[in-house]
Each structure stands twice: as C-alpha cells, then as structure tokens.
Protein backbone atom coordinates (compact mmCIF):
# COMPACT_ATOMS: atom_id res chain seq x y z
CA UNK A 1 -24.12 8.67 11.64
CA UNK A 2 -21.70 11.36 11.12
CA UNK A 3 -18.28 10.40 9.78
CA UNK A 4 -15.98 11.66 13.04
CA UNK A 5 -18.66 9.49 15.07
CA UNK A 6 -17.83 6.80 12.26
CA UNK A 7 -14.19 7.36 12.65
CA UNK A 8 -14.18 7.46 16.57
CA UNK A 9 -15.64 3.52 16.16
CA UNK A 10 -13.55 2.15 13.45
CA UNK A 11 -10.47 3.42 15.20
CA UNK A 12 -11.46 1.27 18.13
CA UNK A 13 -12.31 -1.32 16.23
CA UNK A 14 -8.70 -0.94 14.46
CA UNK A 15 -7.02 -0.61 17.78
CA UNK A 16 -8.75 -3.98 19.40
CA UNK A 17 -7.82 -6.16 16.02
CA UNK A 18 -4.78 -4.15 15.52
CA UNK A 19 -3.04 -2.51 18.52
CA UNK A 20 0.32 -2.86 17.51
CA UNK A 21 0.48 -3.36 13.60
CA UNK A 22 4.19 -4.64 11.73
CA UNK A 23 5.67 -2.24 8.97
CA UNK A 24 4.75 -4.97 6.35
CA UNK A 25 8.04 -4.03 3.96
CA UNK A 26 11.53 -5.43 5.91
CA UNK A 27 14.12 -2.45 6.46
CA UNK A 28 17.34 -1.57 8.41
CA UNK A 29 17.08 2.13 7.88
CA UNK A 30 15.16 5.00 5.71
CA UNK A 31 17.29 4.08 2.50
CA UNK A 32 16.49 0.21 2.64
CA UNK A 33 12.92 1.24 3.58
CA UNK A 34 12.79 3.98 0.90
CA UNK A 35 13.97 1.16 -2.01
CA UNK A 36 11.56 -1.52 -0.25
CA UNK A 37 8.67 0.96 -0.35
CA UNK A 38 9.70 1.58 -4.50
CA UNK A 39 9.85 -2.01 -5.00
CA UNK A 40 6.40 -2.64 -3.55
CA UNK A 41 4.67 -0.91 -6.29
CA UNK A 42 2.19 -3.04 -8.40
CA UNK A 43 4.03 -5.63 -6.12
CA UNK A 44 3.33 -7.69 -2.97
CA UNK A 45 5.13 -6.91 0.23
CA UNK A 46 5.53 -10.47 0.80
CA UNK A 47 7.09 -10.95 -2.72
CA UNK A 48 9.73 -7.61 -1.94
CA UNK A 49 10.56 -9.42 1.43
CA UNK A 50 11.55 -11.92 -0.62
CA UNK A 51 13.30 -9.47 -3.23
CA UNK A 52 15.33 -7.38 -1.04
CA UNK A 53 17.89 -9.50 1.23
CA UNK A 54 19.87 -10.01 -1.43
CA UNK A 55 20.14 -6.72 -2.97
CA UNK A 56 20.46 -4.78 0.08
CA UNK A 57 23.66 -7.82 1.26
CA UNK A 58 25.33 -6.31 -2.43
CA UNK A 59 24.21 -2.75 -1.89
CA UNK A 60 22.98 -1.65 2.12
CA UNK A 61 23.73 2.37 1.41
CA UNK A 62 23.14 4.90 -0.92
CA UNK A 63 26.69 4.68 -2.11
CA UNK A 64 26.57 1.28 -2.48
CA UNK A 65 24.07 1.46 -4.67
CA UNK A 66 24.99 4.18 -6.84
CA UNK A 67 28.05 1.41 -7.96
CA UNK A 68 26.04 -1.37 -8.56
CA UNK A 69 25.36 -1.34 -12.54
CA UNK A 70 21.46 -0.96 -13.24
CA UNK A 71 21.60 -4.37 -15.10
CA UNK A 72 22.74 -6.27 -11.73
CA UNK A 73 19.73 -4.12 -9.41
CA UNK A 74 17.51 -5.61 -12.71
CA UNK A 75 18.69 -8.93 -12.05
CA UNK A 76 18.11 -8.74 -8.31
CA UNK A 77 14.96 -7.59 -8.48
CA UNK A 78 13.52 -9.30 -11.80
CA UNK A 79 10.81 -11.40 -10.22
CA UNK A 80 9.04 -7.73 -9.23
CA UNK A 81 6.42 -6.18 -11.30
CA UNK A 82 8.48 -3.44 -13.55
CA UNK A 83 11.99 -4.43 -12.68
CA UNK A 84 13.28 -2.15 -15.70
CA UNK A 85 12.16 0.56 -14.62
CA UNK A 86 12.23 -0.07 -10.86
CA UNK A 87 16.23 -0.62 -11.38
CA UNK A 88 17.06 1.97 -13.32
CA UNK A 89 15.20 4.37 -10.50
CA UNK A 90 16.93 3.14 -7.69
CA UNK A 91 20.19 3.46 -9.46
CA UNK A 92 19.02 7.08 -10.37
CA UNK A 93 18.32 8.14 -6.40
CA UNK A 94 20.81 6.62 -4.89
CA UNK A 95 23.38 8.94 -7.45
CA UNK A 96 21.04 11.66 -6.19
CA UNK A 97 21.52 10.98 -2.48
CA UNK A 98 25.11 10.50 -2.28
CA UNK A 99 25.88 13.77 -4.46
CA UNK A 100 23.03 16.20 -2.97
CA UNK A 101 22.89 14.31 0.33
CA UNK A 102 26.09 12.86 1.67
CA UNK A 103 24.34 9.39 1.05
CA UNK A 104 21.03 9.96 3.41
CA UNK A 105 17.61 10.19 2.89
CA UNK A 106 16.08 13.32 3.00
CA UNK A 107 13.92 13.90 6.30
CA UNK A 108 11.58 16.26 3.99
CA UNK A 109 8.47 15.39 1.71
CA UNK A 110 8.94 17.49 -0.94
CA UNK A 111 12.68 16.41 -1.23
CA UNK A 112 11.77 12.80 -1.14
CA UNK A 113 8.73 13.71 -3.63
CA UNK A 114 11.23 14.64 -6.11
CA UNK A 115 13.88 11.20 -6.25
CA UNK A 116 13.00 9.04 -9.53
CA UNK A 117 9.95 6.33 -8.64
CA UNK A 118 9.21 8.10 -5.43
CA UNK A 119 5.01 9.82 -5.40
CA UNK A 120 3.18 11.25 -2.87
CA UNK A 121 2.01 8.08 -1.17
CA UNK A 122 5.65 6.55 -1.49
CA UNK A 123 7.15 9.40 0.73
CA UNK A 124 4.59 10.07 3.23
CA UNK A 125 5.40 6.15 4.01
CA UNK A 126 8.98 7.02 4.26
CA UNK A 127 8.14 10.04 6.82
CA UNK A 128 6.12 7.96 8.82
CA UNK A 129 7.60 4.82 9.25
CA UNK A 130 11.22 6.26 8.97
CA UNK A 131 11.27 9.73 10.67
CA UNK A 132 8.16 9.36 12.98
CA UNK A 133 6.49 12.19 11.45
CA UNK A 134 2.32 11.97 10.70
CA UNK A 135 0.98 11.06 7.66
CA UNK A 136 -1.82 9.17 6.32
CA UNK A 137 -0.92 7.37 2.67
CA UNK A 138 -3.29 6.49 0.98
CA UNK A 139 -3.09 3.39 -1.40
CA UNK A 140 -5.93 1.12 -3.18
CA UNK A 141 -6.95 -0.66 0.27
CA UNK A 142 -7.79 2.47 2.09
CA UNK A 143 -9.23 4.69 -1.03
CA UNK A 144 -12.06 1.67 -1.42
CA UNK A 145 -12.34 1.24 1.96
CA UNK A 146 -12.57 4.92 2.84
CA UNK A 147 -15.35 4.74 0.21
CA UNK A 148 -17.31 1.80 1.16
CA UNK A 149 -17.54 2.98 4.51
CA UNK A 150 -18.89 6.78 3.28
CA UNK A 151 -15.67 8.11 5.38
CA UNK A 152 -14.50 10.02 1.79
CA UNK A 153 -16.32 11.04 -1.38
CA UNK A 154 -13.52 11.90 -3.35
CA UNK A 155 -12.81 10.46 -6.71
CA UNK A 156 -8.77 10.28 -6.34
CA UNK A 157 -6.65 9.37 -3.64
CA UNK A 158 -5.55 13.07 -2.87
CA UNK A 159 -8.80 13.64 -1.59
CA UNK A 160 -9.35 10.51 0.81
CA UNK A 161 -6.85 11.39 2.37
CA UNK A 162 -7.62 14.93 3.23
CA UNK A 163 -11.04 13.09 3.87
CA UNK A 164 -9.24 11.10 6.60
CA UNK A 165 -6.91 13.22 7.73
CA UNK A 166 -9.99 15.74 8.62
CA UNK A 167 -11.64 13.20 11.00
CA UNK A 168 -8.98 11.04 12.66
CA UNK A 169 -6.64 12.56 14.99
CA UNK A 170 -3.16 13.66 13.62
CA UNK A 171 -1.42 11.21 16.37
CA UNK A 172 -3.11 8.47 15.15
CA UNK A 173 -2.61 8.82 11.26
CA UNK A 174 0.21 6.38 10.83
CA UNK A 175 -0.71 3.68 13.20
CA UNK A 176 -4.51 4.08 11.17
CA UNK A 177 -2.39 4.05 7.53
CA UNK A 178 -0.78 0.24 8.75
CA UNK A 179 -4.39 -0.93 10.52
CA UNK A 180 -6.10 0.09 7.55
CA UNK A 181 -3.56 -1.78 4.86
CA UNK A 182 -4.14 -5.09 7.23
CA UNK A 183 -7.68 -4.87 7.72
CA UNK A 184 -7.92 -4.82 3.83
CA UNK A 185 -6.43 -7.40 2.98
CA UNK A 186 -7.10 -9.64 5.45
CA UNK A 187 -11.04 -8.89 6.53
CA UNK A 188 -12.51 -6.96 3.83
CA UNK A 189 -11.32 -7.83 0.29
CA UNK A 190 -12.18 -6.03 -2.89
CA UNK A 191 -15.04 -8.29 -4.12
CA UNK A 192 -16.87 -11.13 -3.10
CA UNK A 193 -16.79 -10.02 0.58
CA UNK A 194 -19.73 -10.64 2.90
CA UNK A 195 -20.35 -6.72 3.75
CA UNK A 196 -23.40 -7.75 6.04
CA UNK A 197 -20.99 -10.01 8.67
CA UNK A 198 -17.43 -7.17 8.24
CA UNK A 199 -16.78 -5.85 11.72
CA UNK A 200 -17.14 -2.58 10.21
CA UNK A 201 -18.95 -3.26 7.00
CA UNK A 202 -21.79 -4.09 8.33
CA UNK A 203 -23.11 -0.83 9.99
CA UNK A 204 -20.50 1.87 8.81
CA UNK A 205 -21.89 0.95 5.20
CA UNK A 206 -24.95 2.09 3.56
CA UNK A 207 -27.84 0.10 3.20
CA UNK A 208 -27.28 0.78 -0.63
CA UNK A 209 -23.92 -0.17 -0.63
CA UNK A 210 -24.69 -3.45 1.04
CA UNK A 211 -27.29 -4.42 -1.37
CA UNK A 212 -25.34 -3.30 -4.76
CA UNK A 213 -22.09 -5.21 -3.71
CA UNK A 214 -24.34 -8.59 -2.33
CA UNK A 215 -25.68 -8.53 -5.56
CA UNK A 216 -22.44 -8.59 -7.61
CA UNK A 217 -20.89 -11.06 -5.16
CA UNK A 218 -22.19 -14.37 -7.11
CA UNK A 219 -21.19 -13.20 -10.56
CA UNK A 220 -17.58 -12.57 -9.67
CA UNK A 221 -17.47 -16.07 -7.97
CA UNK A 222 -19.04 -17.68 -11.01
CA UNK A 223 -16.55 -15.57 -13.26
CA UNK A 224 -13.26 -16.93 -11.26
CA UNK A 225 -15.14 -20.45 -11.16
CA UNK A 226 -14.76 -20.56 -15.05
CA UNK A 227 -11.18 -18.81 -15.39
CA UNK A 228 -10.35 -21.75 -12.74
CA UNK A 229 -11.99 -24.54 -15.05
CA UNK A 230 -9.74 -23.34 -18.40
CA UNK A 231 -6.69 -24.52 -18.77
CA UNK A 232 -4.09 -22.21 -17.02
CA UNK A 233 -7.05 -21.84 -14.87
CA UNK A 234 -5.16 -20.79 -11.21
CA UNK A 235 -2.66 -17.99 -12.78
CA UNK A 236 -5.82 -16.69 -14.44
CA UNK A 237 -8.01 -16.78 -11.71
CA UNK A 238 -5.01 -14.57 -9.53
CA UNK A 239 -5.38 -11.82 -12.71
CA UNK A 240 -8.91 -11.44 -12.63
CA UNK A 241 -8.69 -11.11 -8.57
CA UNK A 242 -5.77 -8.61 -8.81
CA UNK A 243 -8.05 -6.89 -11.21
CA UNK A 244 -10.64 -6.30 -9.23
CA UNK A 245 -8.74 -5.96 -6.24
CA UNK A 246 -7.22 -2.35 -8.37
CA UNK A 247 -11.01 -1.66 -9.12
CA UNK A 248 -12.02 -1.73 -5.72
C-alpha cells in the first residue's frame, strides 16, 4: 500500500475516534498557551494543567510576567521537569514581548522560533492552536508512530514531518497533529502494545515490524515486573516506561 492510500485510511480512522480532539494544554490566549506549551516539555500536560492556574492568576500577560522575579515563576512551577531553566525562560520572553512587541505574541514562526525555550515544534503549536494557521508538530508520539506505520523514514523529527506534511492535506494538518498526540497515548503506546489488534497497527504496519516488536513485548513486561518487585518498585517502574516511551 502506498503511503497517501495509507494516509487517506488513518485519517478516517482519526476522524471516527477523534472528530473533534481538545487542545490538551489549558489557555486563555496565545501568551498563556505559548508558556503552557514551554512548560509541557519533558512534562505531562496533565501535570502543567495542574501547574499553570496559579501562575497565570499572579501573572495572565506578558507584562505581568516580565515583573514577577524568576525565583517566584521557579516556585510556581517547581513540580515541572526543569523548572530552573523553564523560569528563567519565561521571564526572558515575556521581557522580549513587552519591549519588541507591545506585550503580544508574535503571529510569525520564525519570530516565535527565536523567544528563549521556544523550538520548532513549540511554535508551530502556537500557530496552530493560537492563530489558526497549518502546521503539523511533530513530537515523540507522532515521530514513532509515523515510523511504525512506514508513513516516514526519516531519522529526526524534521523529516517526519515533511514526511506527513507531503501526504495529508494542508487543511487537515492540525486537527491530524492533536488526533495523532491522543491516539498515542491512549491506543498505541511505546512498548508492550499489541500491534496485531491496533486499529491501525495492525495492517498499516509491516509484517516485520509486527513480528520484531511481538517479540520484545514479554521482555519489557518481565523487566517492569522486577523494577515493580524492588523496593521503590512503582516510581521505578514509571522511569523505565518514560524511558521507553522517549525511545519509541
């Protein structure tokens, strides 16, 4: 099967499971979403839903922000992955905003490429679930999934998603970008997943594929079934799966 006649079935597979799917990070406008979207880096969305209602009640705007000292955005954010570093960048682009921007966010990629903490797949979610325009960012679920379902060959994210954006239509990009995210994490997880009985898995993956990751399966369950025996066992276990989870 060619990978446009691929595409044209997952996408209605997407659309049936999916046909209106949630921005996943909680946001009032493109600054809130634009910190929310830094936040969620080597983070859960759930866990920077939890994060942000109190920083954004101290700072809602740009301005805002740009006051509040980097050791209080720290505080407010500590229980997220690389809160240091996190804090001191959304101190850093909210200065930016208010003196190169009157406070807004910048309705450009390249502009938003260029604030502190903000990467390619950071702003292409900001221009399409801010601004409306198409994009198609890529993260870990859709790079392995992109993969497993011979859709991309690349080696880096840069070139699934010139992969996908070559075979889906442009319209549907960012509706595809949120279906995608949900479908991975809640039908076809990184390891351990029963390829042979996925929706999709099960015919838009090779035979090969199939058989290599049906093989692996067991070990990884045995390997979490010891971490889980140890003592500590449970925060363990969560490591090893947020391991592989980045591997896949």
């Amino acid at each position: 099967m060619k990978r446009a006649e691929k595409a044209e079935r997952i996408g209605k597979i997407l659309d049936r499971l999916y046909p209106l799917p949630p921005v996943p990070l909680r946001h009032r406008d493109p600054f809130t979403l634009l910190v929310a979207v830094l936040l969620s880096a080597q983070c859960t969305d759930a866990q920077v839903n939890r994060v942000t209602p109190a920083l954004f009640a101290e700072a809602p705007t740009a301005a805002a922000m740009a006051k509040l000292p980097v050791t209080r955005i720290r505080e407010l954010i500590r229980s997220c992955g690389l809160a240091p570093s996190k804090a001191r960048n959304i101190s850093a682009l909210s200065k930016i905003l208010v003196a190169e921007n009157g406070g807004r966010v910048p309705e450009s990629l390249q502009a938003l490429e260029a604030l502190p903490g903000i990467g390619h797949k950071s702003a292409s979610v900001v221009m399409s679930q801010a601004f409306g325009h198409p994009a198609f960012p890529v993260d870990t679920h859709i790079h392995r999934l992109a993969g497993r379902w011979g859709l991309s060959s690349g080696a880096s994210v840069e070139q699934t998603e010139r992969d996908l954006k070559a075979i889906f239509p442009e319209e549907a990009w960012s509706r595809l970008h949120l279906q995608l995210v949900f479908f991975g994490r809640e039908r076809c997880p990184a390891r351990a997943h029963d390829l042979a009985s996925c929706p999709i898995c099960s015919w838009a993956a090779s035979k090969r594929r199939i058989a290599e990751e049906t093989r692996a399966a067991p070990a990884v369950r045995r390997r979490r079934s010891r971490l889980r025996s140890r003592p500590g066992g449970p925060p363990m276990a969560k490591q090893v799966d947020w391991y592989y989870h980045r591997k896949g």
